[in-house]
PDB file of N, CA and C in Angstrom:
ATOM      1  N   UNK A   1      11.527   6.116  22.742  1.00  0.00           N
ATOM      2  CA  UNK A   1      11.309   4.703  22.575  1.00  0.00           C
ATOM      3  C   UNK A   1      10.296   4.494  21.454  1.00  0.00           C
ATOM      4  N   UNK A   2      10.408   3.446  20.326  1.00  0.00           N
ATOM      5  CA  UNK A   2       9.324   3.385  19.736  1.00  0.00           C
ATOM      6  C   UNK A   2       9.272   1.811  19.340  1.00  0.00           C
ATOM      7  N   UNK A   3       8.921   1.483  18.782  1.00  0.00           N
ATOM      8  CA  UNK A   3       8.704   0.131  18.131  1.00  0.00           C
ATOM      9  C   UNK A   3       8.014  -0.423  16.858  1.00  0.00           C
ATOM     10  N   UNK A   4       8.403  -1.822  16.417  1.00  0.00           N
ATOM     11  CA  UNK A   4       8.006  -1.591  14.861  1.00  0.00           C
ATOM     12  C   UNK A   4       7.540  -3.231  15.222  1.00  0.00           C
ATOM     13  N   UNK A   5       6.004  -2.512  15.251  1.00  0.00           N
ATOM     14  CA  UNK A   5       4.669  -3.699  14.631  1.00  0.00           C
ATOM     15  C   UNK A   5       4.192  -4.159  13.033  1.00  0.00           C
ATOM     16  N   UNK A   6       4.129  -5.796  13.333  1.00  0.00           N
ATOM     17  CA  UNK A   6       3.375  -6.341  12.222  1.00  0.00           C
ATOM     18  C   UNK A   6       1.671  -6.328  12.257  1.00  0.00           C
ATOM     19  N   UNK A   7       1.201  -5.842  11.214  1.00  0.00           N
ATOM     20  CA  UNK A   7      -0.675  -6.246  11.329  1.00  0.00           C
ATOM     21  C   UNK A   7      -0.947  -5.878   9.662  1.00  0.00           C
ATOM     22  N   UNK A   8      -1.674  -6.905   9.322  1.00  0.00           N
ATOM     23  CA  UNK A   8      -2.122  -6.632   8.240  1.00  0.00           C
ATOM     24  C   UNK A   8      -1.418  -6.678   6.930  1.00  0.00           C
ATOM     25  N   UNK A   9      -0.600  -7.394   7.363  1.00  0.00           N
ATOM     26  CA  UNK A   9       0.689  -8.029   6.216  1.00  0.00           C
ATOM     27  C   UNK A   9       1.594  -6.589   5.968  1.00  0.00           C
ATOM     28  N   UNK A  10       1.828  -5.431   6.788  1.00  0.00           N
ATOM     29  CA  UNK A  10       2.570  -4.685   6.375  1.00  0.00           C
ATOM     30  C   UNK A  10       3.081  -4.114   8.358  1.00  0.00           C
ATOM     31  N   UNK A  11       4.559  -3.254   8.478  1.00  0.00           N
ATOM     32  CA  UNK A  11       5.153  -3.185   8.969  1.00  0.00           C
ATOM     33  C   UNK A  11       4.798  -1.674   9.200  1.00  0.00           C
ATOM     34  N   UNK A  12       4.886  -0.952  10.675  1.00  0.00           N
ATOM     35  CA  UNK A  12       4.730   0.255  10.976  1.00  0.00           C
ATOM     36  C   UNK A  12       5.822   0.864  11.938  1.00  0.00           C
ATOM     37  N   UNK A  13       6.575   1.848  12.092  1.00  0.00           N
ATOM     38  CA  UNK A  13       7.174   2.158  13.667  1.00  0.00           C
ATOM     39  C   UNK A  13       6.215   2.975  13.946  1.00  0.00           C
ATOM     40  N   UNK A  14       5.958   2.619  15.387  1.00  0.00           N
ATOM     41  CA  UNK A  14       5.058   3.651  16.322  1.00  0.00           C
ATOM     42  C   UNK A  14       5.715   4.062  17.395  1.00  0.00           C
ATOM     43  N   UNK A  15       5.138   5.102  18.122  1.00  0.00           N
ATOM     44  CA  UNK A  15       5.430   4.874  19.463  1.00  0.00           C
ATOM     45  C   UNK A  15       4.514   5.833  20.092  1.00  0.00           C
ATOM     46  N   UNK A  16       4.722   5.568  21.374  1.00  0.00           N
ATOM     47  CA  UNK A  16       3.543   6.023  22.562  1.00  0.00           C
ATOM     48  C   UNK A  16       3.049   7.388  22.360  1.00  0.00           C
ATOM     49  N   UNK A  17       1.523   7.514  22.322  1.00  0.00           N
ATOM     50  CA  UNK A  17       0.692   8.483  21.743  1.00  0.00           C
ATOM     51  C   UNK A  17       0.806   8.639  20.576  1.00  0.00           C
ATOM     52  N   UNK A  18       0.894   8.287  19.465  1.00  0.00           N
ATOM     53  CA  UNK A  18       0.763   8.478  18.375  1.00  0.00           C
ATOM     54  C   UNK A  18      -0.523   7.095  17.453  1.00  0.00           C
ATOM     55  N   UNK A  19      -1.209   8.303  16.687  1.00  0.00           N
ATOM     56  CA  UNK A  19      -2.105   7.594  15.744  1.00  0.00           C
ATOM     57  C   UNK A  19      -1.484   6.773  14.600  1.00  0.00           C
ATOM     58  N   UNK A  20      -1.979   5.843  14.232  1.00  0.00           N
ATOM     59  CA  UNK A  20      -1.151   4.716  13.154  1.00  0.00           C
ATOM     60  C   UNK A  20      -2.704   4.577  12.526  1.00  0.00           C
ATOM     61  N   UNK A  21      -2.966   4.503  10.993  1.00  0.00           N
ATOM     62  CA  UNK A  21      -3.474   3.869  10.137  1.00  0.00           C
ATOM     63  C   UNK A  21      -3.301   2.287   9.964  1.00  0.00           C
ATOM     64  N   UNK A  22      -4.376   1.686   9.968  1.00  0.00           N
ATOM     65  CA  UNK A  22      -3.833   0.397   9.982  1.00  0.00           C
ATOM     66  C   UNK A  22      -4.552  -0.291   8.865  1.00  0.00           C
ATOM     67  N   UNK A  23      -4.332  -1.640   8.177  1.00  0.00           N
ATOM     68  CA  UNK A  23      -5.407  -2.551   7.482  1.00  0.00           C
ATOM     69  C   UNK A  23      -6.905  -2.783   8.574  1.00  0.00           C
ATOM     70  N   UNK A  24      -8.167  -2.991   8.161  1.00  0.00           N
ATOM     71  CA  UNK A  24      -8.998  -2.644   8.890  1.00  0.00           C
ATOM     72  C   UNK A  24      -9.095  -3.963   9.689  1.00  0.00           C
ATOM     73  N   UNK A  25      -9.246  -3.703  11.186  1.00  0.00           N
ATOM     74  CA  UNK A  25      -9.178  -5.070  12.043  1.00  0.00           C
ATOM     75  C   UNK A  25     -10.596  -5.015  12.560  1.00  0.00           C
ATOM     76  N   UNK A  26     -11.306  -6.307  12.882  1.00  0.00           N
ATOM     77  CA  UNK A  26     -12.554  -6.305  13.099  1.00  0.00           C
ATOM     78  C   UNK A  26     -12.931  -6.364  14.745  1.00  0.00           C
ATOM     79  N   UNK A  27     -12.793  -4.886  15.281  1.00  0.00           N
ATOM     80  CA  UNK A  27     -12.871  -4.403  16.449  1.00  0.00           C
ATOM     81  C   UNK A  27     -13.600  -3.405  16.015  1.00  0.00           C
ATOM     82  N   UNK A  28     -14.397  -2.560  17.550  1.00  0.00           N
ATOM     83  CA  UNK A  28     -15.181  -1.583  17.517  1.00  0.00           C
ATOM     84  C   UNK A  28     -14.645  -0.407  18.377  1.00  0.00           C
ATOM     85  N   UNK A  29     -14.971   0.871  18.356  1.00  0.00           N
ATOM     86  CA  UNK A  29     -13.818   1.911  18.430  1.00  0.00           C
ATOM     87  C   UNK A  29     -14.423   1.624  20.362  1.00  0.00           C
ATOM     88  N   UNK A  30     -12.875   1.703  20.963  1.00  0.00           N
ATOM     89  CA  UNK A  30     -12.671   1.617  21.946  1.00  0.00           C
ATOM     90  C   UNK A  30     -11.895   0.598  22.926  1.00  0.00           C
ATOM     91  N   UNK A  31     -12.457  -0.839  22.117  1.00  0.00           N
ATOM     92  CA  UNK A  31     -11.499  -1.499  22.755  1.00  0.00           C
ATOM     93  C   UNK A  31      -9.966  -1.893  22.323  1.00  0.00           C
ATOM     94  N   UNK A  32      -9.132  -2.517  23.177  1.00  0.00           N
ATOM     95  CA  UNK A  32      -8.045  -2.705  22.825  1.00  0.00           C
ATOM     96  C   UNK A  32      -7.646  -3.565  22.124  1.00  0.00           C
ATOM     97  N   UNK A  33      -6.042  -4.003  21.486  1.00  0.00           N
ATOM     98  CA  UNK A  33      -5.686  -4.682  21.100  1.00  0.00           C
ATOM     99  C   UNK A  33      -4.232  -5.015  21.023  1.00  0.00           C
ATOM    100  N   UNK A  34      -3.990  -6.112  21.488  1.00  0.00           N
ATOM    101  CA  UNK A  34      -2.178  -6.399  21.679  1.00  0.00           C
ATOM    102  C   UNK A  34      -1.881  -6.748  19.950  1.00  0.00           C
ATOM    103  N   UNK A  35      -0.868  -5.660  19.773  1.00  0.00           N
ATOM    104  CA  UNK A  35       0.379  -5.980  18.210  1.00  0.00           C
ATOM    105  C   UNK A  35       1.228  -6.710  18.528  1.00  0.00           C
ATOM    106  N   UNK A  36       1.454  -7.233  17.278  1.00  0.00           N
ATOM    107  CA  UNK A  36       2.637  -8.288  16.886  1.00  0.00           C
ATOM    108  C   UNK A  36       4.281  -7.448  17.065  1.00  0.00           C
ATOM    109  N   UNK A  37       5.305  -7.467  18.164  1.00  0.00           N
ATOM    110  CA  UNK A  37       6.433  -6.758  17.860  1.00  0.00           C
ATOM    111  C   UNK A  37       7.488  -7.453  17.250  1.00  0.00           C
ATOM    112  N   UNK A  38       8.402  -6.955  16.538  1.00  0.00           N
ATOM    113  CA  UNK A  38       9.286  -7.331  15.680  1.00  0.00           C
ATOM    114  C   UNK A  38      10.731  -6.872  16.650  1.00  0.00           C
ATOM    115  N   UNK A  39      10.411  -5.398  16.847  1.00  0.00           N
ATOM    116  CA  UNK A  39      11.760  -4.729  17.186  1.00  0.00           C
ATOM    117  C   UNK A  39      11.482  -3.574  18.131  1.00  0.00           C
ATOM    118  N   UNK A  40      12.228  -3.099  19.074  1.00  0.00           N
ATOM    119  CA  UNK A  40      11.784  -2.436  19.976  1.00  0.00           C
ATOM    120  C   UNK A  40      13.150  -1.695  20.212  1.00  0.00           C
ATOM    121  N   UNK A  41      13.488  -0.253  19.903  1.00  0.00           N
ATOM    122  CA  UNK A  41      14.276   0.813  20.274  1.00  0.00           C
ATOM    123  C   UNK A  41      14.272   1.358  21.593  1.00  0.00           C
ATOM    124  N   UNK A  42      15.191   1.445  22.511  1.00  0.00           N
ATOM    125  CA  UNK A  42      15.220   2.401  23.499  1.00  0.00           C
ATOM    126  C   UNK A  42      16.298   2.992  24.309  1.00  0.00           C
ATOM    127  N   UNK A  43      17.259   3.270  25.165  1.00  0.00           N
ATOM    128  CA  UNK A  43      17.887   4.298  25.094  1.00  0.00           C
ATOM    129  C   UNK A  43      19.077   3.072  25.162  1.00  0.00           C
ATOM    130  N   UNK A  44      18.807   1.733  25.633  1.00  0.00           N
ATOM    131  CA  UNK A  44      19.984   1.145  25.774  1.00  0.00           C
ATOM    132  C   UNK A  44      20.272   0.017  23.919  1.00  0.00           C
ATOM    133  N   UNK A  45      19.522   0.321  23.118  1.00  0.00           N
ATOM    134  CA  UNK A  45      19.369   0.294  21.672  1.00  0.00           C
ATOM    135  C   UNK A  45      18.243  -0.755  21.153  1.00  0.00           C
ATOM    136  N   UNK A  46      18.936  -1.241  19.952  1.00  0.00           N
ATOM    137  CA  UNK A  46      17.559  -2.075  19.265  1.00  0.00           C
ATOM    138  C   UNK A  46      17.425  -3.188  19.929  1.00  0.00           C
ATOM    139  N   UNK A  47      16.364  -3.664  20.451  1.00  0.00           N
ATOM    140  CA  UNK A  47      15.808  -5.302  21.067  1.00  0.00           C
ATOM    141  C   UNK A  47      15.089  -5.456  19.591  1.00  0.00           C
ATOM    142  N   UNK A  48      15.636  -7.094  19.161  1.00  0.00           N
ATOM    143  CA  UNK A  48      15.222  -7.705  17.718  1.00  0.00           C
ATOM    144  C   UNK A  48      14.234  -8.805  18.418  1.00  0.00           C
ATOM    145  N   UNK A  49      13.234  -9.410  17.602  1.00  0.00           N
ATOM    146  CA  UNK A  49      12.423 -10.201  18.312  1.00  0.00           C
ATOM    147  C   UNK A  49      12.795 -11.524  19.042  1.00  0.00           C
ATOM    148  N   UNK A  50      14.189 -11.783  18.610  1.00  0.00           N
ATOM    149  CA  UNK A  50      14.309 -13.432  19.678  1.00  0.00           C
ATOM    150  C   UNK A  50      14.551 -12.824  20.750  1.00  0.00           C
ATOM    151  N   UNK A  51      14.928 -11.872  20.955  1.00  0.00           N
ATOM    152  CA  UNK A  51      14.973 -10.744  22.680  1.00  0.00           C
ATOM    153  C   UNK A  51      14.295 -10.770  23.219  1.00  0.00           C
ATOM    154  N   UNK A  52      12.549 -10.599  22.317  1.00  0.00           N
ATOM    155  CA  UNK A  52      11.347 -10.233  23.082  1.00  0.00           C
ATOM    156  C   UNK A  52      10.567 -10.856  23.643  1.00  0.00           C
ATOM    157  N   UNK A  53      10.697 -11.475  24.790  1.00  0.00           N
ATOM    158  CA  UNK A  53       9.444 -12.516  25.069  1.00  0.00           C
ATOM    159  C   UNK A  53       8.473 -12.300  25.341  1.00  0.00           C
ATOM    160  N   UNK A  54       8.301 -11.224  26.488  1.00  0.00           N
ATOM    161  CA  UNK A  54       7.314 -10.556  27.011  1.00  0.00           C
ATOM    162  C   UNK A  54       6.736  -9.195  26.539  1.00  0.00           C
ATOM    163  N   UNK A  55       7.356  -9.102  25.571  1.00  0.00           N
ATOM    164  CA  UNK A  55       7.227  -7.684  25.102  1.00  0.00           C
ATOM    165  C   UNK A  55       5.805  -7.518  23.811  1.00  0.00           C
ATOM    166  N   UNK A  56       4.992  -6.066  24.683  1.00  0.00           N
ATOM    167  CA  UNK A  56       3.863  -5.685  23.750  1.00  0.00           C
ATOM    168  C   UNK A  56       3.622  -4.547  23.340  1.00  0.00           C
ATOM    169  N   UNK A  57       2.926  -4.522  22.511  1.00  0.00           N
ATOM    170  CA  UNK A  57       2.411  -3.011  22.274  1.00  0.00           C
ATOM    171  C   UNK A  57       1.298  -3.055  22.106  1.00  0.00           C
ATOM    172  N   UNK A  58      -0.065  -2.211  23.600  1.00  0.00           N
ATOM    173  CA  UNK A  58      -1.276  -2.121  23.395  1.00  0.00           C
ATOM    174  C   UNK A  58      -1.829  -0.993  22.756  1.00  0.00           C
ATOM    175  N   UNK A  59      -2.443  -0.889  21.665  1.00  0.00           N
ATOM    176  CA  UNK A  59      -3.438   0.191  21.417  1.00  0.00           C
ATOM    177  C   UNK A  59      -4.963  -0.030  21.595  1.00  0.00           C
ATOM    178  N   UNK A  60      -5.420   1.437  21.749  1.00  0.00           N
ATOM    179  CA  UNK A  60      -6.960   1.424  21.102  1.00  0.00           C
ATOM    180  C   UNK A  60      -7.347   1.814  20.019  1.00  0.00           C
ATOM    181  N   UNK A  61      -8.787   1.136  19.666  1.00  0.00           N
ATOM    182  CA  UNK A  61      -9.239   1.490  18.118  1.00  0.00           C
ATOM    183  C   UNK A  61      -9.450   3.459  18.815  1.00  0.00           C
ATOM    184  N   UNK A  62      -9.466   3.682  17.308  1.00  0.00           N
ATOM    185  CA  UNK A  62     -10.595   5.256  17.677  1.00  0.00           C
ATOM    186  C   UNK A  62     -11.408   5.097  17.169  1.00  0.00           C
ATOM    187  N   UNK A  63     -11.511   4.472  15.657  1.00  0.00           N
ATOM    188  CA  UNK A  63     -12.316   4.822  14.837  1.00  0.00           C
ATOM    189  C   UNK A  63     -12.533   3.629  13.717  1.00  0.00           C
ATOM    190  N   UNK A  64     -13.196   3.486  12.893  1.00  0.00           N
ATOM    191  CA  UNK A  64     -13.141   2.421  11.963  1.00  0.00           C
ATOM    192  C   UNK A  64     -13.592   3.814  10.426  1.00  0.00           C
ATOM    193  N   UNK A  65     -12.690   3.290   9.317  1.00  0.00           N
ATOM    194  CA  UNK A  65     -13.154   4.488   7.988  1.00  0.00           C
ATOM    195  C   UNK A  65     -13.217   3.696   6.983  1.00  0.00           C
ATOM    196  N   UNK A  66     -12.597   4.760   5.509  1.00  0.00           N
ATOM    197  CA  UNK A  66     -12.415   4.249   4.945  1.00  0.00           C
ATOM    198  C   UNK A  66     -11.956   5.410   3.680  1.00  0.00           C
ATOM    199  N   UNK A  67     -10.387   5.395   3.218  1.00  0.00           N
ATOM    200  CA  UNK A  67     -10.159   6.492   2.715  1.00  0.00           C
ATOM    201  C   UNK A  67     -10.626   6.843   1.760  1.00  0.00           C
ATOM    202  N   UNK A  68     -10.304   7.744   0.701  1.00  0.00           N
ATOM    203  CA  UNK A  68     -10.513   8.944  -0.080  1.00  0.00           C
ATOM    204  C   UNK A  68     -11.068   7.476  -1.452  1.00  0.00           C
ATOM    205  N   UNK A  69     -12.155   7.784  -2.265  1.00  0.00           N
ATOM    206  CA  UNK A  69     -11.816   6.779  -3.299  1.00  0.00           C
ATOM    207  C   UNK A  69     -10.867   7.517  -4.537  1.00  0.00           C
ATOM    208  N   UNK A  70     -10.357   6.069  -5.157  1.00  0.00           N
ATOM    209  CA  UNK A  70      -9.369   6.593  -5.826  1.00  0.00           C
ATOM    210  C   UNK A  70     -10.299   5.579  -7.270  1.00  0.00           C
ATOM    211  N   UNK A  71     -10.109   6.385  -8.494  1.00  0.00           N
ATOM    212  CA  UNK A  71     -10.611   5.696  -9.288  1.00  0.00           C
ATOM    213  C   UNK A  71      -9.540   4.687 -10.468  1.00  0.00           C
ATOM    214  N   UNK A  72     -10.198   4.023 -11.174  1.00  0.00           N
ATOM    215  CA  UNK A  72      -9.531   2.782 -12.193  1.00  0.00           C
ATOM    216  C   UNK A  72      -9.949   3.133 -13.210  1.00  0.00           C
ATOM    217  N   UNK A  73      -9.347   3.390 -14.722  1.00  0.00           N
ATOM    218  CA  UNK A  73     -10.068   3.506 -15.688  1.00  0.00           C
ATOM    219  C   UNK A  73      -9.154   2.834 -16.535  1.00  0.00           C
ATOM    220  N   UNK A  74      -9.774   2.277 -17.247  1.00  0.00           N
ATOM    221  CA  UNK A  74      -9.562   0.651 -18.363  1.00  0.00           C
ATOM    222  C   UNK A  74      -9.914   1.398 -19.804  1.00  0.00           C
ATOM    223  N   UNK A  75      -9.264   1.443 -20.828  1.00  0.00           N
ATOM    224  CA  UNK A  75      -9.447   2.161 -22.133  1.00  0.00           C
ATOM    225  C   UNK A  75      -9.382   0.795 -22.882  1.00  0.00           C
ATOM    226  N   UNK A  76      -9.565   0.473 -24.092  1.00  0.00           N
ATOM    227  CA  UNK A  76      -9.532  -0.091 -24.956  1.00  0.00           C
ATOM    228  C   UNK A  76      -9.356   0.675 -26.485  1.00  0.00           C
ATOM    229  N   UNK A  77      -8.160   1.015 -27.083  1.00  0.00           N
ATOM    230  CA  UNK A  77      -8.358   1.794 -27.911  1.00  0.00           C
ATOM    231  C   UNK A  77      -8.453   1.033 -29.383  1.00  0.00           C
ATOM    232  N   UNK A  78      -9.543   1.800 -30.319  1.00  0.00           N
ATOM    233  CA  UNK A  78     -10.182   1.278 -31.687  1.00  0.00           C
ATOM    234  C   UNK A  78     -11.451   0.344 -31.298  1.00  0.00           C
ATOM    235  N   UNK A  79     -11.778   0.216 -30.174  1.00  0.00           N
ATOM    236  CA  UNK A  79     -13.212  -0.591 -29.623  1.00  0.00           C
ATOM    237  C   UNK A  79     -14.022   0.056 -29.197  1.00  0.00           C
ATOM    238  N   UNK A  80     -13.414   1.925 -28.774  1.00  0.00           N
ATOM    239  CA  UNK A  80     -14.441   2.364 -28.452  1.00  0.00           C
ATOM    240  C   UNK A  80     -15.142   2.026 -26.565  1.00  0.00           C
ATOM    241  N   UNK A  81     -14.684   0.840 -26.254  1.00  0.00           N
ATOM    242  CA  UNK A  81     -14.848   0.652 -24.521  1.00  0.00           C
ATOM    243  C   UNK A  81     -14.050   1.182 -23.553  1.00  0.00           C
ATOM    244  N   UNK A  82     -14.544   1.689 -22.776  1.00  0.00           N
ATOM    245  CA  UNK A  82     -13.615   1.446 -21.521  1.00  0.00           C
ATOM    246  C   UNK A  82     -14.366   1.851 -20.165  1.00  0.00           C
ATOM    247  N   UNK A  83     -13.763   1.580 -19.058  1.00  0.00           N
ATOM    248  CA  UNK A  83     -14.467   1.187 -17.918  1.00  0.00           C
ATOM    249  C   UNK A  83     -13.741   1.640 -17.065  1.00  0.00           C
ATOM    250  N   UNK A  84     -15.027   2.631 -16.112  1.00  0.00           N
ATOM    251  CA  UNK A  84     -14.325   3.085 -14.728  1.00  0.00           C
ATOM    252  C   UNK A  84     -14.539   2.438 -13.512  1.00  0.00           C
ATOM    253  N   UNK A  85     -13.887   1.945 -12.827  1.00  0.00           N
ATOM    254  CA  UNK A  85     -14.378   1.443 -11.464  1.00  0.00           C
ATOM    255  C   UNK A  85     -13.527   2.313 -10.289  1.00  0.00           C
ATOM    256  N   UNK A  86     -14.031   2.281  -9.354  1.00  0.00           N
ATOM    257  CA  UNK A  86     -13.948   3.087  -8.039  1.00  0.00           C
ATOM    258  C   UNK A  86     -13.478   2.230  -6.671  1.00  0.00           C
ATOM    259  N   UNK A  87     -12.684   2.439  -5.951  1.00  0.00           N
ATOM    260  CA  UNK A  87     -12.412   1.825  -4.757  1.00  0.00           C
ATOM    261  C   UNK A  87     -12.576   2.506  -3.685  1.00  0.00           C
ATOM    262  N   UNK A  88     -12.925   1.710  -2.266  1.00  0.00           N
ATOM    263  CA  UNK A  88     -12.069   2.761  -1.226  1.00  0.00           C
ATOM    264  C   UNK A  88     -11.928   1.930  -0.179  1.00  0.00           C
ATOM    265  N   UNK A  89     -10.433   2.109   0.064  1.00  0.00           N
ATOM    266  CA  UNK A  89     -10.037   1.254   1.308  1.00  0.00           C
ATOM    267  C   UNK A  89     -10.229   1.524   2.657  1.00  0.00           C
ATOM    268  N   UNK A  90     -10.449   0.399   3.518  1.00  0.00           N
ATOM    269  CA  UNK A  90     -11.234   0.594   4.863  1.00  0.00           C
ATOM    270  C   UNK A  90     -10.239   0.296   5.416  1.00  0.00           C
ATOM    271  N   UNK A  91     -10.149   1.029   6.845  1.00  0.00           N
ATOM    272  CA  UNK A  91      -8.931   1.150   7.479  1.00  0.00           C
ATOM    273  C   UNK A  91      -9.516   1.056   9.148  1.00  0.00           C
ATOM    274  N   UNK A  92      -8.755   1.072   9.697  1.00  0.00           N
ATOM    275  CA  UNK A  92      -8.806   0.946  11.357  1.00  0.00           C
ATOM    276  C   UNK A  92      -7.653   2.304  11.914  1.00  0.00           C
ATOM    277  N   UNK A  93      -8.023   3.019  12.580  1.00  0.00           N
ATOM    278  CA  UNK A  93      -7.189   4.107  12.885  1.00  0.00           C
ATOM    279  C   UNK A  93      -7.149   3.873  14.781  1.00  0.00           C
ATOM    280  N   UNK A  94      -5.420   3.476  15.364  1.00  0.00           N
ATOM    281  CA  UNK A  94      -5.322   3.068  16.280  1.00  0.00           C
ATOM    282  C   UNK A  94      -4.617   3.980  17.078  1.00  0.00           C
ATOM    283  N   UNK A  95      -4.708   3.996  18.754  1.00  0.00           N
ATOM    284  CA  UNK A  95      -3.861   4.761  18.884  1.00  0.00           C
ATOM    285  C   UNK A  95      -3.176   4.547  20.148  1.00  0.00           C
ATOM    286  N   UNK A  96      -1.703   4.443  20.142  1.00  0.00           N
ATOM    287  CA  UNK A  96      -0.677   3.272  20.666  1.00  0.00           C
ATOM    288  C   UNK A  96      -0.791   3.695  22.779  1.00  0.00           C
ATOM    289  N   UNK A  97      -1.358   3.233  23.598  1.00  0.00           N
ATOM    290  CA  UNK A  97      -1.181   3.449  24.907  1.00  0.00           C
ATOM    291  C   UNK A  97       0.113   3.072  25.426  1.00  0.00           C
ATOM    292  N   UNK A  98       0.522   1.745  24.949  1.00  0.00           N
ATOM    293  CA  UNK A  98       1.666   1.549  26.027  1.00  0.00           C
ATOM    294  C   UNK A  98       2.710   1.062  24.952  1.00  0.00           C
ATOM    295  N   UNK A  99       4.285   0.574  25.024  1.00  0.00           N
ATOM    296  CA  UNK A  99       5.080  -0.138  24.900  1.00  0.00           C
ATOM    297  C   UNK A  99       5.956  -0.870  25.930  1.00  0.00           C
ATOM    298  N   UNK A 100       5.411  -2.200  26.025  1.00  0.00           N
ATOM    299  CA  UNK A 100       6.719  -2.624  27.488  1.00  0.00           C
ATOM    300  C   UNK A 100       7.303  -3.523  26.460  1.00  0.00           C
ATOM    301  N   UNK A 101       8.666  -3.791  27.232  1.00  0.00           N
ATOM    302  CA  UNK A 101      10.182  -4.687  27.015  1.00  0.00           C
ATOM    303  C   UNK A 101      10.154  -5.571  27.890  1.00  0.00           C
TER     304      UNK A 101
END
């Protein structure tokens, strides 16, 4: 069985026990949180969301991060400038307890 949550303006399939990377949600590692379901697989097939009324998927946070930085570099050529800047994206790392239908 697995299912495919919205959070964070992007789309994931999960399913039970498994870790998901997420956009970073402003929770602290431990408590829970009900996802948005779209679609839900299981042995009798796909449930699409006008199916789902009652249907959730709870996880817990584990952790709050923030990945690897990745750098930007800006050239300007015959000027002699250019410019590095650095990012690093913060993430929420969740991890799925239940799916009900």
């Amino acid at each position: 069985m697995y299912a495919i949550i919205a959070t964070g303006g992007k789309q994931y399939r999960v399913a039970v026990g498994e870790d998901v990377f997420v956009e970073k949600l402003e929770l602290e590692a431990g408590q829970s949180v009900e996802l948005a379901v779209l679609a839900i697989s299981d042995e009798n097939g796909l449930h699409l969301q006008d199916q789902l009324q009652n249907s959730k998927v709870v996880a817990s946070v584990v952790k709050q991060g923030k990945n690897k930085k990745i750098y930007v570099m800006r050239y300007t050529p015959k000027k002699r400038s250019k410019r590095k800047q650095g990012h690093r994206q913060p993430y929420t790392r969740l991890h799925i307890e239940s799916i009900t239908l």
